[in-house]
C-alpha atoms as a PDB file:
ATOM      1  CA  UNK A   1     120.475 172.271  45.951  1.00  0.00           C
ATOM      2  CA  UNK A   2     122.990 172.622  42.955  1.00  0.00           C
ATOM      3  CA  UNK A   3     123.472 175.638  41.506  1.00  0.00           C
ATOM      4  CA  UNK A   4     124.734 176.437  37.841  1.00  0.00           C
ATOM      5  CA  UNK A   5     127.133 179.099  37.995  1.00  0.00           C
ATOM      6  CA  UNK A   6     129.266 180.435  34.913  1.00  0.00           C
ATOM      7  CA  UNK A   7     132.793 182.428  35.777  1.00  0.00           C
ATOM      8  CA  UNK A   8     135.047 184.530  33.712  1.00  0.00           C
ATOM      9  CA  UNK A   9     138.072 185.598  34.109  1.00  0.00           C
ATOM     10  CA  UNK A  10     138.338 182.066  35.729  1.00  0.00           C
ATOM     11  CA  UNK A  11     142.185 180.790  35.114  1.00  0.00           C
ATOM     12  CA  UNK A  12     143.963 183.126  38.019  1.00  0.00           C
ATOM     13  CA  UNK A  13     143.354 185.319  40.371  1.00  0.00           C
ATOM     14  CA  UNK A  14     139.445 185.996  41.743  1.00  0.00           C
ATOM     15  CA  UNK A  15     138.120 184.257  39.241  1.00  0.00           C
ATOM     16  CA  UNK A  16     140.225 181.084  39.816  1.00  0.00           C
ATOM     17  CA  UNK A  17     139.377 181.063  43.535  1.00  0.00           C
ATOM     18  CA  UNK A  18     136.128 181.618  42.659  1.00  0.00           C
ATOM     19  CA  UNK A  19     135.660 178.060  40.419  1.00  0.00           C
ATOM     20  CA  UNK A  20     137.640 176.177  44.063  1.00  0.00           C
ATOM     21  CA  UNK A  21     134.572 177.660  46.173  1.00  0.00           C
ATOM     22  CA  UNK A  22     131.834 176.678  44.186  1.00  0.00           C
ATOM     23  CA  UNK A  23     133.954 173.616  43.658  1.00  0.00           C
ATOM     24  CA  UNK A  24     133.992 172.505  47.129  1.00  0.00           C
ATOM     25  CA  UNK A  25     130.009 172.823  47.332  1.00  0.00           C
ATOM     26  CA  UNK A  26     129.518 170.871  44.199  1.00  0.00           C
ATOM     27  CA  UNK A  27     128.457 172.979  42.072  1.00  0.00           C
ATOM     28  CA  UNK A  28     128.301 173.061  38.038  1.00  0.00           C
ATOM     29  CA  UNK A  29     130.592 175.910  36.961  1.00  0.00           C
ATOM     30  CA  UNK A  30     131.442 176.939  33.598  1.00  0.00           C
ATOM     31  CA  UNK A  31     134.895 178.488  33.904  1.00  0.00           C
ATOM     32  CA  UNK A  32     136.094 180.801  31.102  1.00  0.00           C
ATOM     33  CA  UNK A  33     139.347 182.327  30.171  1.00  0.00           C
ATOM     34  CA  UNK A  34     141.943 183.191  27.391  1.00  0.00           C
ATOM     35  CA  UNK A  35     144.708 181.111  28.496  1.00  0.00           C
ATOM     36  CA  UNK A  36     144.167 177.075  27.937  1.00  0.00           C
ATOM     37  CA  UNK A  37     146.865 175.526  29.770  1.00  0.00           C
ATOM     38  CA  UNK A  38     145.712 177.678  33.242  1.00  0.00           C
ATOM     39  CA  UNK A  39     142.098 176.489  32.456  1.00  0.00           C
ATOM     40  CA  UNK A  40     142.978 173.408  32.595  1.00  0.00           C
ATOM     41  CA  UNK A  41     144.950 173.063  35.228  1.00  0.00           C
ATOM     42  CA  UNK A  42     142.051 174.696  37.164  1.00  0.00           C
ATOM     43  CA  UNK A  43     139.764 172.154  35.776  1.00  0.00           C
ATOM     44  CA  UNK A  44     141.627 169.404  37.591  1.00  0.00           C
ATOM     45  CA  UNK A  45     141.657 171.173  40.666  1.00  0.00           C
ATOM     46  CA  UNK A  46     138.049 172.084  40.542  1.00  0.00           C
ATOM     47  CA  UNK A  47     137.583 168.315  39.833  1.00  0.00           C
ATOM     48  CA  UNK A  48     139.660 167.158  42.776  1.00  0.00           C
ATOM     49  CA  UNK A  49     137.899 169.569  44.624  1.00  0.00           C
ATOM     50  CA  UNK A  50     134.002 168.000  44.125  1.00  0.00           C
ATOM     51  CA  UNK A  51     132.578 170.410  41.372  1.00  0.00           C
ATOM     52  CA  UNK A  52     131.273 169.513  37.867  1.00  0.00           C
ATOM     53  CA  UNK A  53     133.375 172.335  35.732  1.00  0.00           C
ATOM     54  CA  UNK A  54     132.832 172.924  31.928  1.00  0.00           C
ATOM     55  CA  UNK A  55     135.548 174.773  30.231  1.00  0.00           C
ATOM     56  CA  UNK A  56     135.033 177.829  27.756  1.00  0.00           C
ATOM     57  CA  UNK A  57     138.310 178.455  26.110  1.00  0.00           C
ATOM     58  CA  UNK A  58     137.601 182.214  25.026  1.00  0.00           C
ATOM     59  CA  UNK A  59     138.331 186.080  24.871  1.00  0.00           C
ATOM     60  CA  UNK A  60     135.564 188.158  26.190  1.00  0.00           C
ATOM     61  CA  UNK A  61     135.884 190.788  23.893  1.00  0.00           C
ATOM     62  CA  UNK A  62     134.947 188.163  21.324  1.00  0.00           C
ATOM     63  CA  UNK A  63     130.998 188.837  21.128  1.00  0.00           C
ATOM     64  CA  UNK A  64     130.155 185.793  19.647  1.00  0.00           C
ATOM     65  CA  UNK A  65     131.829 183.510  21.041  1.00  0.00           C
ATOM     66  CA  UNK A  66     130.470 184.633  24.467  1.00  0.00           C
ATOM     67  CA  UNK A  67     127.019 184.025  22.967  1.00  0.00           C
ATOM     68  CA  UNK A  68     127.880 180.327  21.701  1.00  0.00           C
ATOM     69  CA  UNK A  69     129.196 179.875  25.299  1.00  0.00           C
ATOM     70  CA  UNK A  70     126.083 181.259  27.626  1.00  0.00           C
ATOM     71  CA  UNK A  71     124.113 179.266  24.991  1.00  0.00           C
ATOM     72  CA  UNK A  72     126.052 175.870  25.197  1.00  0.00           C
ATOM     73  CA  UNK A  73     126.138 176.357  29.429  1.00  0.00           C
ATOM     74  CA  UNK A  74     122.257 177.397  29.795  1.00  0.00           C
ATOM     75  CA  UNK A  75     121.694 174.569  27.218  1.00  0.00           C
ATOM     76  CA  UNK A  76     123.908 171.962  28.638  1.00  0.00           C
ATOM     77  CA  UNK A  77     122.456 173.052  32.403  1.00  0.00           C
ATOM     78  CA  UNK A  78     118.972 173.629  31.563  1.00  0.00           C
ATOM     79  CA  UNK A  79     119.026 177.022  33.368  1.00  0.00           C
ATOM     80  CA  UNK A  80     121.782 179.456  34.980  1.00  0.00           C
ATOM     81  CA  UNK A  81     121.942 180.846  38.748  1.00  0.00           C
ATOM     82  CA  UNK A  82     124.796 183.446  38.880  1.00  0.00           C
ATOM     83  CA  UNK A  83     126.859 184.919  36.480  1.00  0.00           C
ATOM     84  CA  UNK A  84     130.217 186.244  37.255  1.00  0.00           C
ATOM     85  CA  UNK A  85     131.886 188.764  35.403  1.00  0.00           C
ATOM     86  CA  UNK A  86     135.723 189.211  36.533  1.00  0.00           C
ATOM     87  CA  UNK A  87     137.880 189.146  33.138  1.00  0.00           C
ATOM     88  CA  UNK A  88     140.097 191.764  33.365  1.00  0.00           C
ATOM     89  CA  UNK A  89     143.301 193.489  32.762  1.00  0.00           C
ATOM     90  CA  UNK A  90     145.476 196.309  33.882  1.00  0.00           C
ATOM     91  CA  UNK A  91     148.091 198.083  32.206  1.00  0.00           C
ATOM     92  CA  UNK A  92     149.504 201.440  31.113  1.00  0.00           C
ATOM     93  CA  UNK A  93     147.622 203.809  28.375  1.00  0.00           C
ATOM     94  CA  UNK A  94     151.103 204.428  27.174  1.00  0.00           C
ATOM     95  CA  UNK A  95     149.240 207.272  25.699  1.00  0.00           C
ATOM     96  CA  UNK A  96     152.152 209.532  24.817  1.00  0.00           C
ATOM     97  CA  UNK A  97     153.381 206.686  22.174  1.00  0.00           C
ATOM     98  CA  UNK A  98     150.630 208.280  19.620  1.00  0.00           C
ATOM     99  CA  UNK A  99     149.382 204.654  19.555  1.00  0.00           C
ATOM    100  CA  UNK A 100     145.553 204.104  20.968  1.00  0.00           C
ATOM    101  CA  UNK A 101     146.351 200.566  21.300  1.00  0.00           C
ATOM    102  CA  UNK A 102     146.968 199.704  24.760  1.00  0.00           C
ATOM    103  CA  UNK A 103     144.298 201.600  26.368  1.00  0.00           C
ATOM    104  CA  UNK A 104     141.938 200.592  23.608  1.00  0.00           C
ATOM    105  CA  UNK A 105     142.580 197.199  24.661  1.00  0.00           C
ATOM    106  CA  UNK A 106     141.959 197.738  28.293  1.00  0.00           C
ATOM    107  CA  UNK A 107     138.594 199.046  27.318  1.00  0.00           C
ATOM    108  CA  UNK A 108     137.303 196.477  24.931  1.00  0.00           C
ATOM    109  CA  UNK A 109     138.364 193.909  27.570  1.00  0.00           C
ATOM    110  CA  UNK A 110     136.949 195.385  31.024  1.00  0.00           C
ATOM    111  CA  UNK A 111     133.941 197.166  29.922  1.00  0.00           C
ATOM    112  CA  UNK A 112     132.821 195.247  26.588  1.00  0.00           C
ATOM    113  CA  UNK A 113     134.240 192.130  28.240  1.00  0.00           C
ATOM    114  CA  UNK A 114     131.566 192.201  30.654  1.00  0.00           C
ATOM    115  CA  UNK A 115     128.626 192.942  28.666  1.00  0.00           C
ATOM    116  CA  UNK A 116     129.862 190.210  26.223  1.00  0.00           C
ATOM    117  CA  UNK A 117     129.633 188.011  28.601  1.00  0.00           C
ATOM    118  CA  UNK A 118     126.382 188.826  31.282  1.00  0.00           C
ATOM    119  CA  UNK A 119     123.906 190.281  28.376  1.00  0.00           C
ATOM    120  CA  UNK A 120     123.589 186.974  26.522  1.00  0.00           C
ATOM    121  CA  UNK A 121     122.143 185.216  30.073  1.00  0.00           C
ATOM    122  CA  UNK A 122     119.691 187.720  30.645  1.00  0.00           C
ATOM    123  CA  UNK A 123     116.564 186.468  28.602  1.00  0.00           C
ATOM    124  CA  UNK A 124     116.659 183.347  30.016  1.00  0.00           C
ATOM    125  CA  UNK A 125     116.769 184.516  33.696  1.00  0.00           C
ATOM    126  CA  UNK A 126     113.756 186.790  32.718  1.00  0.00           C
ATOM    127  CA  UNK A 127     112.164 183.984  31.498  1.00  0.00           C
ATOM    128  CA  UNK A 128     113.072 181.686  34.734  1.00  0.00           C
ATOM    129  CA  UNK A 129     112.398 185.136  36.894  1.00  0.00           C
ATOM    130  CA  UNK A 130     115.520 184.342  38.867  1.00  0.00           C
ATOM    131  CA  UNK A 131     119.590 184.902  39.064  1.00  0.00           C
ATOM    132  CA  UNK A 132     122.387 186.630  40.269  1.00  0.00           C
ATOM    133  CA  UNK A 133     125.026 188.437  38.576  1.00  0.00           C
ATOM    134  CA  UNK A 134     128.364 189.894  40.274  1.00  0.00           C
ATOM    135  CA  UNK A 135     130.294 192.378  38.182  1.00  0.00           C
ATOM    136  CA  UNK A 136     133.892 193.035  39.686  1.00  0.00           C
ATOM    137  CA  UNK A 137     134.543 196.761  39.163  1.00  0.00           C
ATOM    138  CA  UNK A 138     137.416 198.311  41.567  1.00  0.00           C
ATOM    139  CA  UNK A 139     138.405 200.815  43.940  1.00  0.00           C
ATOM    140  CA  UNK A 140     139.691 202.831  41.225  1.00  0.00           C
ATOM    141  CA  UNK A 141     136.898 203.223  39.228  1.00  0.00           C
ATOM    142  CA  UNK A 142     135.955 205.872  42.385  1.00  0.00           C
ATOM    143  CA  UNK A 143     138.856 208.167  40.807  1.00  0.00           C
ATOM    144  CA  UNK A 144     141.106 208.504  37.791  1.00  0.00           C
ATOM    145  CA  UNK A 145     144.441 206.910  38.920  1.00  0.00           C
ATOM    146  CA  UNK A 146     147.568 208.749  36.990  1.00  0.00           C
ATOM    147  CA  UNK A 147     149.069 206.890  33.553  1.00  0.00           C
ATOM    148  CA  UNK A 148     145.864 204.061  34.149  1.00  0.00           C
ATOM    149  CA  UNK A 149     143.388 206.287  32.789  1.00  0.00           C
ATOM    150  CA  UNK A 150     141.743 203.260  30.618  1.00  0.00           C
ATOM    151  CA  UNK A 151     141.604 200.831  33.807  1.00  0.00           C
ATOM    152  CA  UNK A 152     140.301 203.619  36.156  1.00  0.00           C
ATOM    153  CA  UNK A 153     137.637 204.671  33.419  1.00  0.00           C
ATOM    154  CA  UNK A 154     136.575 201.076  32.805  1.00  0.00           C
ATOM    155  CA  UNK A 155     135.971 200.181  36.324  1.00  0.00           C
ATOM    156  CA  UNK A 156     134.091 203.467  37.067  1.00  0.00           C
ATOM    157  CA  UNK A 157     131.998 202.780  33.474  1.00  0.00           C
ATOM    158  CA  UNK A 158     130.967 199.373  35.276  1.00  0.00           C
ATOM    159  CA  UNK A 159     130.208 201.637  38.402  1.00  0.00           C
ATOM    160  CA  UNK A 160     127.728 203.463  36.692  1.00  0.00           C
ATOM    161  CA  UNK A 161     126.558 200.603  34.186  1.00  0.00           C
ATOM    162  CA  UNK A 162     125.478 198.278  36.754  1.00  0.00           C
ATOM    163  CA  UNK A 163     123.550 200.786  39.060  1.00  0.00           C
ATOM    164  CA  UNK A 164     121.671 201.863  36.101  1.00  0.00           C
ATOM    165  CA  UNK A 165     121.279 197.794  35.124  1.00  0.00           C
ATOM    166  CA  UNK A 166     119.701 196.948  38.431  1.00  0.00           C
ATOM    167  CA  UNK A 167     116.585 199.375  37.791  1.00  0.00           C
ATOM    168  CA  UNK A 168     116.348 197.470  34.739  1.00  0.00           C
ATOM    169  CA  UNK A 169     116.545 193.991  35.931  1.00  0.00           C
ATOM    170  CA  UNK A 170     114.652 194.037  39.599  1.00  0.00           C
ATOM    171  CA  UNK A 171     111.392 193.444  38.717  1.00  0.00           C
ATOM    172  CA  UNK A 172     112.962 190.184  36.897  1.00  0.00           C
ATOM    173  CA  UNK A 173     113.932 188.783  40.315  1.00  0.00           C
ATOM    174  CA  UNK A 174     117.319 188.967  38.528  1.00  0.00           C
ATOM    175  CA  UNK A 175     119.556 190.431  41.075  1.00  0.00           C
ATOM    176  CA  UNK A 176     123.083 192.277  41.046  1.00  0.00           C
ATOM    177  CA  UNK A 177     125.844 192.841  42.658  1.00  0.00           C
ATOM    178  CA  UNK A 178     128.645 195.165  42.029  1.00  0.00           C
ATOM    179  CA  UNK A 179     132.197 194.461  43.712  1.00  0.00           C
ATOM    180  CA  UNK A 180     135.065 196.635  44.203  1.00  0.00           C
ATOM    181  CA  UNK A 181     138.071 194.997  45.399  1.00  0.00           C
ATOM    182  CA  UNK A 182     140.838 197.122  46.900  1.00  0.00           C
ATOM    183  CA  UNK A 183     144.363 194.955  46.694  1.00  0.00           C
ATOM    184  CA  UNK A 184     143.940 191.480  46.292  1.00  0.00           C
ATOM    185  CA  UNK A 185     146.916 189.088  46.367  1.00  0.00           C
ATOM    186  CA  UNK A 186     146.438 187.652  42.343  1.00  0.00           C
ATOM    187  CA  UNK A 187     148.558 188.108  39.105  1.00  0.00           C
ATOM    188  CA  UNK A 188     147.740 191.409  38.457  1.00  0.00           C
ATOM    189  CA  UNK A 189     149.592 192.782  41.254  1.00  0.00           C
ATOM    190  CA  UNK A 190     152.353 190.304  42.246  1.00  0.00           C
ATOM    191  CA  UNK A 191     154.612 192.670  40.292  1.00  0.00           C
ATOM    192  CA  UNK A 192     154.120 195.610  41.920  1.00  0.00           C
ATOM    193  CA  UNK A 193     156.911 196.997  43.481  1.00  0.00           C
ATOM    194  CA  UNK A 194     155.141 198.859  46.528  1.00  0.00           C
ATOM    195  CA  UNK A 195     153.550 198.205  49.617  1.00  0.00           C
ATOM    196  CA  UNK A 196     149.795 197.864  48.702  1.00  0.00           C
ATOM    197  CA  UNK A 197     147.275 198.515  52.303  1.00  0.00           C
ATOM    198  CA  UNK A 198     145.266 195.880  53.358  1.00  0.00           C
ATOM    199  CA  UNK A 199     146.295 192.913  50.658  1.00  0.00           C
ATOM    200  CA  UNK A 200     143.768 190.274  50.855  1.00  0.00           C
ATOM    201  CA  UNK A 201     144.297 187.163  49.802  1.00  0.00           C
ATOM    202  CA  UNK A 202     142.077 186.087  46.628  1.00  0.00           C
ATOM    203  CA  UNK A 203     140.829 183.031  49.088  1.00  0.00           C
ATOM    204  CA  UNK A 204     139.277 185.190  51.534  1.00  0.00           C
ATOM    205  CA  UNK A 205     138.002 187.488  48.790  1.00  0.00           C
ATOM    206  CA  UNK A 206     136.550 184.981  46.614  1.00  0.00           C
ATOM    207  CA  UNK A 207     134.735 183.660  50.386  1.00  0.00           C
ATOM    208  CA  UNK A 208     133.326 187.248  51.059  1.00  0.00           C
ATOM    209  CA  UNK A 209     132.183 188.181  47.164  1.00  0.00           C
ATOM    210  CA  UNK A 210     130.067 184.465  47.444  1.00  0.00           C
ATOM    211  CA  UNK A 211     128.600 185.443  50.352  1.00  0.00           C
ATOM    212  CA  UNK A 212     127.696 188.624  49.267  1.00  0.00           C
ATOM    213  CA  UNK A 213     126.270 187.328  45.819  1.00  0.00           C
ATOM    214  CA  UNK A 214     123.993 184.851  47.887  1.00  0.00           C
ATOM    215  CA  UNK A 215     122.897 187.787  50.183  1.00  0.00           C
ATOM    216  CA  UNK A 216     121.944 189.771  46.817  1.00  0.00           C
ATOM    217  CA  UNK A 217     124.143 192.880  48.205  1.00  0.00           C
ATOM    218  CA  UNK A 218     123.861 195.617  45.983  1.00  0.00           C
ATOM    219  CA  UNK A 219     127.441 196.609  46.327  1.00  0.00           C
ATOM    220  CA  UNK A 220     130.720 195.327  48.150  1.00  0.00           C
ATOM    221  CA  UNK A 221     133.952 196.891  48.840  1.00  0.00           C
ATOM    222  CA  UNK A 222     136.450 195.032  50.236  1.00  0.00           C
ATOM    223  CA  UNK A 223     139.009 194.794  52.184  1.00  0.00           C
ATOM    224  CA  UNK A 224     136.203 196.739  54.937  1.00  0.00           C
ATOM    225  CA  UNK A 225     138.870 199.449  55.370  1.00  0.00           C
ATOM    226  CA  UNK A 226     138.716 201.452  52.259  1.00  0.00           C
ATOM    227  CA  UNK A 227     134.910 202.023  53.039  1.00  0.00           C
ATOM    228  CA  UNK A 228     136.367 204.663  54.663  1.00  0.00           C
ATOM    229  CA  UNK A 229     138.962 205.509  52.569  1.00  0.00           C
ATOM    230  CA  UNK A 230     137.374 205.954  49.210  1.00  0.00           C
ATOM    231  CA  UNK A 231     135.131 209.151  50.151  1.00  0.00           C
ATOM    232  CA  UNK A 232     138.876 210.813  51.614  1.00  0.00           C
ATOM    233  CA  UNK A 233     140.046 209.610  47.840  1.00  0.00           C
ATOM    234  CA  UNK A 234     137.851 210.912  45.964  1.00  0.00           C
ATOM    235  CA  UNK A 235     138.715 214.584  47.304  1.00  0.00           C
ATOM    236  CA  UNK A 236     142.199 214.375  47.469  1.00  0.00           C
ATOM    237  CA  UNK A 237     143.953 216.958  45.490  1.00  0.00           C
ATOM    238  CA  UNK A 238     145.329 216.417  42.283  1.00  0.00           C
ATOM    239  CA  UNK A 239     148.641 217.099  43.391  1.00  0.00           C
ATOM    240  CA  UNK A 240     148.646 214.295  46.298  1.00  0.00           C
ATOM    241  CA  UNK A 241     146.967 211.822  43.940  1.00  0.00           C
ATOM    242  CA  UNK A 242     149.954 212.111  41.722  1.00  0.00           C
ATOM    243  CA  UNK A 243     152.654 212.281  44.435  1.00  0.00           C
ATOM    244  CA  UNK A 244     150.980 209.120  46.205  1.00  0.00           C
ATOM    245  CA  UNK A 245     150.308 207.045  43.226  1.00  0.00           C
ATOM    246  CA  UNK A 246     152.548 204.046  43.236  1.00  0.00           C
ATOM    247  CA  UNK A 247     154.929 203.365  39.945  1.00  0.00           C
ATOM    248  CA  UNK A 248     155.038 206.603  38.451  1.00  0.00           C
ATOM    249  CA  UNK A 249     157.422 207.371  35.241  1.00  0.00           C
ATOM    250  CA  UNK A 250     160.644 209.664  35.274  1.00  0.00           C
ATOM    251  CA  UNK A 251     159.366 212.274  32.097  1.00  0.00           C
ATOM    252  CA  UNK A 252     161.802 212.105  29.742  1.00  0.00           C
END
């Protein structure tokens, strides 16, 4: 059976591997992203691959243009199965510049990003009483990570968001699952300058998060290990967060 699946975030990283998974089964995906060149040269490989991709050149913070898109897909499809949320960035607050603008960003992206793009596909999987939709979050949305105070309070905002969404959307048949990836080998950290425990390649990942989304898993954390990490993290003290976190700034 085909499945209709629409993917954000979709021109690197998770989101990229992603589209080549559901590519090799077939699939319809609708791939979105900012950047066009990178969405289209996923579009050929998701081609190549077997998979019937349509391509939604957009920002996620952009409201309505995440409306037109779920509308053209669901339209186009005559239904959706999963939604994917994964648009993302990182970044410093840069808070001591007096400027809001950085962090501001990272908000409006990660947290309004995702409800942007999952909240316009809801009515329709109420009305078809099925789907799936996977929300990557992260491990540090478990604790607030030093000078990444907007990234760490994003991902924990989707922490709480989408336990309180799945009381709302169970008796739909509309299931959800939240992810939190640890380090995953993708753009966002290919310029980090330290050794980062248990890097997973976004293959592997993007093989374990499709599993899990068919399963209907409530939550995932992956790599395995920092299942039994993250309860140590989230008591460490303050003091060995700081000393421990990787790419800190000389004060000046």
């Amino acid at each position: 059976m085909s499945l209709n699946i629409f993917i954000t975030g979709a021109s690197s990283g998770i989101g990229e591997s992603l589209a080549y998974y559901y590519s090799r089964k077939g699939y319809t995906i609708g791939i979105a992203a900012r950047r066009n060149d990178r969405l289209q040269t996923v579009t050929d490989k998701c081609i190549e691959l077997g998979g019937n991709p349509i391509v939604y050149n957009i920002d996620v913070s952009d409201k309505e243009k995440c409306k037109d898109a779920a509308k053209d897909f669901m339209s186009t499809n005559k239904g959706i199965d999963i939604v994917i949320a994964n648009a993302g960035v990182g970044g410093d607050d840069n808070i001591l510049s007096g400027d809001p603008s950085e962090i501001n960003s990272i908000l409006k992206i990660n947290l309004l990003g995702v409800t942007n793009s999952v909240i316009p596909f809801i009515p329709k999987m109420k009305e078809q009483h099925s789907g799936r939709i996977a929300i990557i979050s992260s491990i540090a949305g478990f604790r607030g990570l030093p000078h990444h105070g907007g990234y760490s309070a994003s991902k924990a905002a989707l922490r709480n968001l989408t336990e309180s969404w799945n009381y709302t959307l169970k008796p739909y048949g509309i299931s959800l699952t939240t992810i939190f990836p640890g380090y995953i080998d993708t753009e966002m950290t290919k310029d980090h300058k330290f050794k980062m425990p248990f890097l997973m390649h976004s293959d592997k990942a993007s093989r374990i998060i499709a599993n899990s989304i068919q399963r209907k898993r409530r939550k995932l954390i992956l790599p395995w290990q920092w299942k039994f990490i993250i309860p140590i993290f989230r008591i460490l003290p303050r003091f060995l967060i700081y000393r421990f976190t990787p790419n800190q700034k000389e004060l000046k």
